[in-house]
Protein backbone atom coordinates (compact mmCIF):
# COMPACT_ATOMS: atom_id res chain seq x y z
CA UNK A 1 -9.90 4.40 20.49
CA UNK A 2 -8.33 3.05 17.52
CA UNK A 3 -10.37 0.72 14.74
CA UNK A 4 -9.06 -2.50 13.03
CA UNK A 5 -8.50 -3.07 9.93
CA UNK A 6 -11.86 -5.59 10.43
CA UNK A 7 -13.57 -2.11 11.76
CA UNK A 8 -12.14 0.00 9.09
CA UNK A 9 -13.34 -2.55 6.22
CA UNK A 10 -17.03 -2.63 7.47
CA UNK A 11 -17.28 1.01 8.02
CA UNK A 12 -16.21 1.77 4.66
CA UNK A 13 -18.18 -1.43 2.81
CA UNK A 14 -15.24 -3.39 1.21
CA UNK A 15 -13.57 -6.30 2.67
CA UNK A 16 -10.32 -6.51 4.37
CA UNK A 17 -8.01 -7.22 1.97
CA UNK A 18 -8.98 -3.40 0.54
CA UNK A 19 -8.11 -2.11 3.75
CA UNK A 20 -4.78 -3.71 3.59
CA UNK A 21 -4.31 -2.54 0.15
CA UNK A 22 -4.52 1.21 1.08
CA UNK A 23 -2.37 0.98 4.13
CA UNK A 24 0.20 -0.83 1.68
CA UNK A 25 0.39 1.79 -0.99
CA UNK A 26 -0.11 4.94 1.56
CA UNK A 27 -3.76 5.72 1.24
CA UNK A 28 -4.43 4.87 4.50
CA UNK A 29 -2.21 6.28 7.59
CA UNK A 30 -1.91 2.88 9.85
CA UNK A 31 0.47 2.36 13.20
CA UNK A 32 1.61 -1.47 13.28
CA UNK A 33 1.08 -2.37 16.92
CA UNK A 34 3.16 -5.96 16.68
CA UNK A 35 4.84 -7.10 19.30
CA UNK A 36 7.72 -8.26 17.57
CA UNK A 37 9.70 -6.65 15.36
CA UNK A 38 9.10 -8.71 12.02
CA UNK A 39 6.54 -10.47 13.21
CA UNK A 40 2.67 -10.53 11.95
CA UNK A 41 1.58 -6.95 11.51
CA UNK A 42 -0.96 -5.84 13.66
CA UNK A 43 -2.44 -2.73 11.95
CA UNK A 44 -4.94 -0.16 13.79
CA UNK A 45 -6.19 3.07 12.40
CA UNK A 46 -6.66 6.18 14.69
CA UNK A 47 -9.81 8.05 14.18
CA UNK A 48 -8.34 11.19 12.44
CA UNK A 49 -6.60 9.48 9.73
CA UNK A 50 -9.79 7.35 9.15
CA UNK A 51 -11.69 10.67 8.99
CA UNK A 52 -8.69 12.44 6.37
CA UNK A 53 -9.09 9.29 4.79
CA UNK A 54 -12.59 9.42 4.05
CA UNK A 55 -12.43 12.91 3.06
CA UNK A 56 -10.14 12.42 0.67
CA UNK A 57 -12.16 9.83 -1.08
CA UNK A 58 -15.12 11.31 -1.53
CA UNK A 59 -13.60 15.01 -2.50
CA UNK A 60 -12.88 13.89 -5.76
CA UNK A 61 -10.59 11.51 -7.60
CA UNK A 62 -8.02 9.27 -6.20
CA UNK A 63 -4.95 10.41 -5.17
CA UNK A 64 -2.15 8.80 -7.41
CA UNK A 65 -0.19 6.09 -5.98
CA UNK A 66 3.41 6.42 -5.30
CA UNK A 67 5.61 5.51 -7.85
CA UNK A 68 7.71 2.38 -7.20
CA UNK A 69 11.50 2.15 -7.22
CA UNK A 70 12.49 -0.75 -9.94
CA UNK A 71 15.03 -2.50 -9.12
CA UNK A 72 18.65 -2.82 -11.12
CA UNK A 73 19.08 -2.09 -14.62
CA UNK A 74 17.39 -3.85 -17.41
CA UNK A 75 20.28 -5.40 -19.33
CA UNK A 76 19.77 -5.84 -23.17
CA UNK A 77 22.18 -8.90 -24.26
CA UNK A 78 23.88 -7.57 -27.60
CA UNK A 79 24.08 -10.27 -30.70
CA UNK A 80 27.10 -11.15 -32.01
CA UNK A 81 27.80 -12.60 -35.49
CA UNK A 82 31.22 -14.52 -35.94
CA UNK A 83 32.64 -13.63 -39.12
CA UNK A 84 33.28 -16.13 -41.94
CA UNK A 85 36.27 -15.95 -43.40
């Protein structure tokens, strides 16, 4: 049997959107079952990585989330004075 995100989000007492939020950054192992490829995700949750899940949570604090890529390079324009003369 595998649980919803609906399922997932009343088990653990927050609403959906949570659920979605830990499946986003990693927290929470999810298998998209969509039937197209780029189409609406269809997330369910199988029982053991609910249960690692929950372990993890209450064993202390949060595991850090991953660090994100940023993308390009920040570019610094340089000031240029014309000189009088």
């Amino acid at each position: 049997m595998l649980f919803t995100v609906q399922q997932v989000a009343a088990r653990c007492q927050v609403d959906q959107e949570q659920v979605l939020s830990w499946i986003h950054s990693g927290e929470l192992t999810a298998i998209n079952m969509a039937k197209k490829a780029g189409g609406r995700p269809l997330w369910r949750i199988r029982p053991d990585k609910l249960d690692e899940f929950e372990q993890q949570r209450t064993a202390g604090a949060a595991p850090e989330p991953k660090q994100r890529r940023r993308s390009g390079r920040l570019v610094i324009p340089r000031i240029v004075r014309a000189s009088v003369g």
